[in-house]
Protein backbone atom coordinates (compact mmCIF):
# COMPACT_ATOMS: atom_id res chain seq x y z
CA UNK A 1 120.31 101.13 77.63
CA UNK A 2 116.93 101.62 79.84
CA UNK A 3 113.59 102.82 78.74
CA UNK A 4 112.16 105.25 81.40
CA UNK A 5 108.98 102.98 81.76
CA UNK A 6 111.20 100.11 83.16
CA UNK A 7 112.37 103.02 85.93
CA UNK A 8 108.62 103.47 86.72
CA UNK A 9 108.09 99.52 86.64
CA UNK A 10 111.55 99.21 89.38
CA UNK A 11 110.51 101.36 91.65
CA UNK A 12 106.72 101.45 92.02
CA UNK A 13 106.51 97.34 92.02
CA UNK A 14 109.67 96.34 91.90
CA UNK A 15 113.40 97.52 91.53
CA UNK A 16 115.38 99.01 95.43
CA UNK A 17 113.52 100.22 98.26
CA UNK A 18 114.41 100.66 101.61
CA UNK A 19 113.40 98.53 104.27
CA UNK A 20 113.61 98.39 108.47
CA UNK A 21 112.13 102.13 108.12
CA UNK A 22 109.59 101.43 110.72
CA UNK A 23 112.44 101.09 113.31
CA UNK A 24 114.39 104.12 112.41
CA UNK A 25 111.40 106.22 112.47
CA UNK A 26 110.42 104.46 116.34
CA UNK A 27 113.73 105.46 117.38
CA UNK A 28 113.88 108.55 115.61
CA UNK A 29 110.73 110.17 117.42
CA UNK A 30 112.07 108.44 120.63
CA UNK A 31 115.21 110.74 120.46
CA UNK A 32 112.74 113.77 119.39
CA UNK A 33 113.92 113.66 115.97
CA UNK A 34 110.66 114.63 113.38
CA UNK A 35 110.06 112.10 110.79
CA UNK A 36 108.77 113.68 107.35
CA UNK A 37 108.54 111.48 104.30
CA UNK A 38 106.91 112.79 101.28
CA UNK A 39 106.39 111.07 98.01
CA UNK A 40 105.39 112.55 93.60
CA UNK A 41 106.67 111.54 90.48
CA UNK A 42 109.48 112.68 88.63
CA UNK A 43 111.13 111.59 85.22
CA UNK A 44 109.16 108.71 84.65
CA UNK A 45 109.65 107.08 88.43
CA UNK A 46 108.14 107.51 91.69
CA UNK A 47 110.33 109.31 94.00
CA UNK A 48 110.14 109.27 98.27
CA UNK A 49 112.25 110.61 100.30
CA UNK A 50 112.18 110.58 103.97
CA UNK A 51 114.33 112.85 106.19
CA UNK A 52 114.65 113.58 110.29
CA UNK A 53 115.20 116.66 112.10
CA UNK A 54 114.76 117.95 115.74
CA UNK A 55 112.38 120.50 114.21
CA UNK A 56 109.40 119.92 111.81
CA UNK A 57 109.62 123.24 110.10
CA UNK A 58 113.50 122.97 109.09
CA UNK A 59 112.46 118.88 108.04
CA UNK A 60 109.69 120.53 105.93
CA UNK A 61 111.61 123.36 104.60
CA UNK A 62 114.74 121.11 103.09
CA UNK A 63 112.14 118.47 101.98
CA UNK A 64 111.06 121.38 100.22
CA UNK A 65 114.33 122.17 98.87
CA UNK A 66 114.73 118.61 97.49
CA UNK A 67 112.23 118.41 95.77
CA UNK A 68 112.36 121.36 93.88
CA UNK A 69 116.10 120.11 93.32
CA UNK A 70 114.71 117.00 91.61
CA UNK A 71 111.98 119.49 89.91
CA UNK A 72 114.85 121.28 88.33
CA UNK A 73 116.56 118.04 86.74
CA UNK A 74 113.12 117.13 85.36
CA UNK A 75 113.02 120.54 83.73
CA UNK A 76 116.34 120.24 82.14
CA UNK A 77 116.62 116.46 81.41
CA UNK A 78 113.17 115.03 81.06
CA UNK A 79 111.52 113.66 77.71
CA UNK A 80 108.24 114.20 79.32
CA UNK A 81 108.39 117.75 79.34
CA UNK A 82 108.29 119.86 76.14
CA UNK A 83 109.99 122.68 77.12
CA UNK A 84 112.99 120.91 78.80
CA UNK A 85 116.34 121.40 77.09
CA UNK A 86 116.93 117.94 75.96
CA UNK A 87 113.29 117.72 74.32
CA UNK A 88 114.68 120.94 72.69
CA UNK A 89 118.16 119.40 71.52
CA UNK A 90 116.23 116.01 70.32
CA UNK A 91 113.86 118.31 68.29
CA UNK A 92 116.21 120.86 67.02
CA UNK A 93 119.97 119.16 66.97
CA UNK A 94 121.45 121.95 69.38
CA UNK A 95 120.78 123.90 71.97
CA UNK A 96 122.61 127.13 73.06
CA UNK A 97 123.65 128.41 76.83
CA UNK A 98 122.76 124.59 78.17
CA UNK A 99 122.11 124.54 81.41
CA UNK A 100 125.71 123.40 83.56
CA UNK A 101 123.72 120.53 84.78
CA UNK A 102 123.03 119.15 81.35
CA UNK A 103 126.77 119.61 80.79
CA UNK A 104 127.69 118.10 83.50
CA UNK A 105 125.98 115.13 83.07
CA UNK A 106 125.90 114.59 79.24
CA UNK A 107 130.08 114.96 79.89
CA UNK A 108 129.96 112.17 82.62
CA UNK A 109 127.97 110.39 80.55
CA UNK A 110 130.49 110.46 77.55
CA UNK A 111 133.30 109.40 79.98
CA UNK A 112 131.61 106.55 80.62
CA UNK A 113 130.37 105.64 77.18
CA UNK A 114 133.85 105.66 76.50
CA UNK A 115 135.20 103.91 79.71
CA UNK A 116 132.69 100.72 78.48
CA UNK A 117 133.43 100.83 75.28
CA UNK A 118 129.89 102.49 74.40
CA UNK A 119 127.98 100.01 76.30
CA UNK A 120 126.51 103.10 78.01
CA UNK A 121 125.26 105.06 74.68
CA UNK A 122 122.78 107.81 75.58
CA UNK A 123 122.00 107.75 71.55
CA UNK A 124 119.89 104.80 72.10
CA UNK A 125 116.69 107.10 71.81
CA UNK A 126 116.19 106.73 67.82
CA UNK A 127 115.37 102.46 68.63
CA UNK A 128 112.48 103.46 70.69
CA UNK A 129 109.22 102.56 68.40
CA UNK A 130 111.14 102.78 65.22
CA UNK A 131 109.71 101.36 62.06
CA UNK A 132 113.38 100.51 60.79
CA UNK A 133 115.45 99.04 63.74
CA UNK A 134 118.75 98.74 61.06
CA UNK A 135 118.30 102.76 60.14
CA UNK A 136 118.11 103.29 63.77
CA UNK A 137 120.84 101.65 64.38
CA UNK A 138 122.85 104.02 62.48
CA UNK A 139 122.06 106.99 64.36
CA UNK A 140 123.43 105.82 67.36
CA UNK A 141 126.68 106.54 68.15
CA UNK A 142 127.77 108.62 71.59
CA UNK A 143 130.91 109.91 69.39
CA UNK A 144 128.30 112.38 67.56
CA UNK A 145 127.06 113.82 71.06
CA UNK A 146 129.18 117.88 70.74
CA UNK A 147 129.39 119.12 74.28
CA UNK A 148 130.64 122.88 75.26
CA UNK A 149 129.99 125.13 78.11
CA UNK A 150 128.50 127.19 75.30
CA UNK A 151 126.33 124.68 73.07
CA UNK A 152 125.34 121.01 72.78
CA UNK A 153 124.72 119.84 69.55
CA UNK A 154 123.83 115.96 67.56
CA UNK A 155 126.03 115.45 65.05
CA UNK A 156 123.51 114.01 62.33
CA UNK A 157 119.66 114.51 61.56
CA UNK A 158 117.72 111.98 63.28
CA UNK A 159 119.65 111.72 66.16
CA UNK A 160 118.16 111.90 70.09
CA UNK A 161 119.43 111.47 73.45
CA UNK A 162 117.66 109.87 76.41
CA UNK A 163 119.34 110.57 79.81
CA UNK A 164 117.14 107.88 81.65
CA UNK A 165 120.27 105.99 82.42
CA UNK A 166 121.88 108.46 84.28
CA UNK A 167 119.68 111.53 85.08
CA UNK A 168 117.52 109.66 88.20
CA UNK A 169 120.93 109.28 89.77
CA UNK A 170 121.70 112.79 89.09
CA UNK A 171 118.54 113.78 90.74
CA UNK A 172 119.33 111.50 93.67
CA UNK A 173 122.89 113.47 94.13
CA UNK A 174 121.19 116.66 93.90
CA UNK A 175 118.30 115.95 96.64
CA UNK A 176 120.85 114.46 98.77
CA UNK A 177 122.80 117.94 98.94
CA UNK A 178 119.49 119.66 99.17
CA UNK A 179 119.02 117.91 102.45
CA UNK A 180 122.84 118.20 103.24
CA UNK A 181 122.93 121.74 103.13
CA UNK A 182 119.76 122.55 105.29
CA UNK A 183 120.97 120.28 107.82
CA UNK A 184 119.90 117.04 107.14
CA UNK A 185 122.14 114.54 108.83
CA UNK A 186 119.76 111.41 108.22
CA UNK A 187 117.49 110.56 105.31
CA UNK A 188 116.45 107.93 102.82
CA UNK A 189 116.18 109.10 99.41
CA UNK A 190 114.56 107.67 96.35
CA UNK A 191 114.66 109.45 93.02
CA UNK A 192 115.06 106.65 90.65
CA UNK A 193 117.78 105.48 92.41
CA UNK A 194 118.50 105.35 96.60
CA UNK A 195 120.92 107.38 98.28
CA UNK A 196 121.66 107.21 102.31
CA UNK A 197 122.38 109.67 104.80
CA UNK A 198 123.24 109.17 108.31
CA UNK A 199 123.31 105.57 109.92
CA UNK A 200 120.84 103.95 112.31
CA UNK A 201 120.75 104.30 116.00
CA UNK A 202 123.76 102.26 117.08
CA UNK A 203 126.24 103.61 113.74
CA UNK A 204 124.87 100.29 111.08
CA UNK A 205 124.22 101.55 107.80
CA UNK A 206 120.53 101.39 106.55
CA UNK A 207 119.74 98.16 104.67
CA UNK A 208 118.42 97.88 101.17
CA UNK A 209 116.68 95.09 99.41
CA UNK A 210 116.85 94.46 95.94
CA UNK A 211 113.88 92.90 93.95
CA UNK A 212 114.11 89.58 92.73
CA UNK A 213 113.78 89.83 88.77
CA UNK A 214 111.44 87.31 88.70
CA UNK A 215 109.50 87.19 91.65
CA UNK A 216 107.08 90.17 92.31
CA UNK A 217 107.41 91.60 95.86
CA UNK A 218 110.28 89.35 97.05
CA UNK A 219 113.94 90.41 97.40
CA UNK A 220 116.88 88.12 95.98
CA UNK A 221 119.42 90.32 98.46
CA UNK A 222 119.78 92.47 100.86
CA UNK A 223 122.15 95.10 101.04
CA UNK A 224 123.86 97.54 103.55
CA UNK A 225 123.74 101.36 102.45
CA UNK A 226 126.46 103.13 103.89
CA UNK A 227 126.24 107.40 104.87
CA UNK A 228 126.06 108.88 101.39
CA UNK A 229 126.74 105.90 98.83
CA UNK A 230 123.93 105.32 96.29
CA UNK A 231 122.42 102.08 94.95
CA UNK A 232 121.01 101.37 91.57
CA UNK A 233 119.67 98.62 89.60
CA UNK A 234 119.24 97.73 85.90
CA UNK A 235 117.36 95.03 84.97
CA UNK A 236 115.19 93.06 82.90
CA UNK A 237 112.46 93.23 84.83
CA UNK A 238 109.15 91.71 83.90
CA UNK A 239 106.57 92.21 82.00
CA UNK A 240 108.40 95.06 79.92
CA UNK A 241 111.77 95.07 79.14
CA UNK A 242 113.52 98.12 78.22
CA UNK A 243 117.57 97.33 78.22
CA UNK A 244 119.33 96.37 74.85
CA UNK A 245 122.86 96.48 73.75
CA UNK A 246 123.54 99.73 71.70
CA UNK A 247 125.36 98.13 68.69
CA UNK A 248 123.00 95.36 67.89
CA UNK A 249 119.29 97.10 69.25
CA UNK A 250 118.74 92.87 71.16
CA UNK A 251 118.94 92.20 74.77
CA UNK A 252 121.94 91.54 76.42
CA UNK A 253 122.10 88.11 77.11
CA UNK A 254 124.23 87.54 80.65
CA UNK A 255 121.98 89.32 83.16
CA UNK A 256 118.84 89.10 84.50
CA UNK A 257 119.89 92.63 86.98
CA UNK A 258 123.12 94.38 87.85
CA UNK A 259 123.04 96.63 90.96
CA UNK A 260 126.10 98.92 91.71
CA UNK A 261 127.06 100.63 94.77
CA UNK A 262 129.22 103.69 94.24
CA UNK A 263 129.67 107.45 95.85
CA UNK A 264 127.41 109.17 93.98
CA UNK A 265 123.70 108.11 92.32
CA UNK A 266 124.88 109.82 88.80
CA UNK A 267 128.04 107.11 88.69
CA UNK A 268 126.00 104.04 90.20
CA UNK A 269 123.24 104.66 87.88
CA UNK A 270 125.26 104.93 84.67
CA UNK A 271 127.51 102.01 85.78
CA UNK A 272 124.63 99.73 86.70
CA UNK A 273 123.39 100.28 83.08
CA UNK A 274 127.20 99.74 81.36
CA UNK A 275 127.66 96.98 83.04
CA UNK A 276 124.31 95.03 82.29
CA UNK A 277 125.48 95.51 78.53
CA UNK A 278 129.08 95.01 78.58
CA UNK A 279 128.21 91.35 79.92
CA UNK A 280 129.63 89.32 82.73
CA UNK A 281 133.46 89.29 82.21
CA UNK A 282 133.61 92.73 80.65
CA UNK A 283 131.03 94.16 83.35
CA UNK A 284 133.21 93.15 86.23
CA UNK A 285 136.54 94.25 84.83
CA UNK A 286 134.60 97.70 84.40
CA UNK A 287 133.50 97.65 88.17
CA UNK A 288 137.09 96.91 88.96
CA UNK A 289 138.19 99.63 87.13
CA UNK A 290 135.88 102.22 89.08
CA UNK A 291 137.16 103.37 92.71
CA UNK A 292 134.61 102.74 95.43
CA UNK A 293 132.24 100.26 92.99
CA UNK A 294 130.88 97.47 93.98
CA UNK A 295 128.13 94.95 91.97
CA UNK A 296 125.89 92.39 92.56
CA UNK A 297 124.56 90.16 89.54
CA UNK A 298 122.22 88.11 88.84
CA UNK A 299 122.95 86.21 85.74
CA UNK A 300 119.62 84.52 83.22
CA UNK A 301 120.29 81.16 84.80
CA UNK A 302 119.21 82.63 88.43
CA UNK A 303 122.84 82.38 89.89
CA UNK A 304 124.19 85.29 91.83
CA UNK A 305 127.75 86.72 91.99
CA UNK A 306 129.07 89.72 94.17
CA UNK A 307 132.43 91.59 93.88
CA UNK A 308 133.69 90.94 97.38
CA UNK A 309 133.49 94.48 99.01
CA UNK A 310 129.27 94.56 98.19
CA UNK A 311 128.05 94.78 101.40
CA UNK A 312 125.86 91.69 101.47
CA UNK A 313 123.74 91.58 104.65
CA UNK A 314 124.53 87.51 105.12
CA UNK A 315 127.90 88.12 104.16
């Protein structure tokens, strides 16, 4: 699992961005559309997002709406903020009348953990700075995680959840339908994770690049973002590293970064994470197993692979 630092360390200097913007936004004003891109911080990452609309006060107004959208995650779901709800089930072991978001996405969450064979553990948060490693060890365990509409609650003392595997592509989903429902038909959205709306002028899909894990400010691929899919990357990105394998607390040992396409940025981001642990062969047989995935790796050794329905730019 990933330590929310390494999100901060992807997207401010390295990690998915989105590229060619200049030209959208040329054609954009040329067809009187009103370019608005806005950027803050949220759950440990930078997030941007940058919408079009004929007019400047309805661009503003669901800007507005997406943000507070991605506020309302951060309320819920961040470790940075004492009074959210999962700073309140880490400190307490329950909380009561959870919040359906929290619900939502602690049950997706278990699906998958249990879909990878608890390569995706959101337990993980007891190896963070711990003075005992082993004894952390033993507090992790996704199977102790008690979710109801009702009440959340840890099964044992000691244990804590981190949702900074999965919540930035929740927040991504959510902004997304901010803009969506305010009438939004073309936007680039970064909340951890990028999500597309809309195509270019002439029906493409936007491109992507991913960061090369070991080259600052260079891409290793680019990548075609199709209207609504999401794109998200896990990786052992330098100087810090923040992914390790659940059951042994060590650094999986196949990839260098894993970056999934899927339909939503809640299911790419948890994927992209599961499969970076889960390893090459069991990584790909996950992504095959998942309607409307696709991955590209890059493996220690600097070699690339791509299930064949990633939409590769030079493919």
């Amino acid at each position: 699992m990933k330590h929310c630092s390494r999100r901060r360390f992807l997207i401010a200097g390295a990690g998915i961005a989105g590229i060619g913007l200049g030209g959208w936004l040329t054609w954009a004003r040329s067809r009187g559309l009103s370019p608005v891109t806005r950027r803050s911080h949220a759950l440990g990452t930078e997030i941007s997002i940058t919408a079009l609309h004929p007019r400047p006060d309805a661009a503003n107004a669901a800007m507005d709406a997406a943000f507070k959208a991605i506020d309302r995650v951060e309320d819920v779901m961040s470790l940075y903020r004492p009074t959210s709800q999962l700073c309140a089930l880490n400190r307490d072991g329950v909380v009561r009348d959870p919040d359906p978001s929290l619900v939502h996405v602690l049950r997706s969450a278990r699906e998958l953990s249990a879909r990878s064979n608890g390569a995706f553990d959101v337990t993980v948060q007891p190896l963070w700075n711990c003075a005992d490693p082993d004894a952390a060890l033993k507090l992790v365990d996704w199977r102790g995680v008690e979710i109801s509409d009702g009440e959340i609650r840890l099964a044992r003392r000691g244990m804590a959840v981190t949702l900074n595997g999965i919540a930035q592509g929740f927040a991504t989903d959510e902004a997304m339908a901010a803009l969506r429902s305010r009438g939004v038909r073309q936007a680039l959205v970064n909340a951890g994770e990028l999500g597309g709306l809309g195509c270019k002028e002439d029906g493409s899909p936007w491109t992507v690049g991913i960061q090369h894990p070991r080259r600052d400010e260079a891409w290793i691929e680019l990548a075609r973002l199709a209207d609504g899919r999401c794109l998200a990357t896990s990786g052992d990105y330098r100087p810090q590293r923040h992914l390790f394998d659940p059951k042994t607390g060590r650094e999986p040992a196949d990839f260098s970064s894993v970056s999934i396409l899927a339909g939503t940025g809640l299911e790419a981001d948890g994927l992209s994470t599961a499969v970076f642990v889960a390893g090459l062969e069991g990584g790909a047989g996950l992504v095959a197993r998942t309607p409307g995935a696709d991955a590209f790796f890059v493996l220690k050794n600097g070699r690339t692979l791509a299930t064949p329905g990633f939409p590769r730019v030079d493919a």
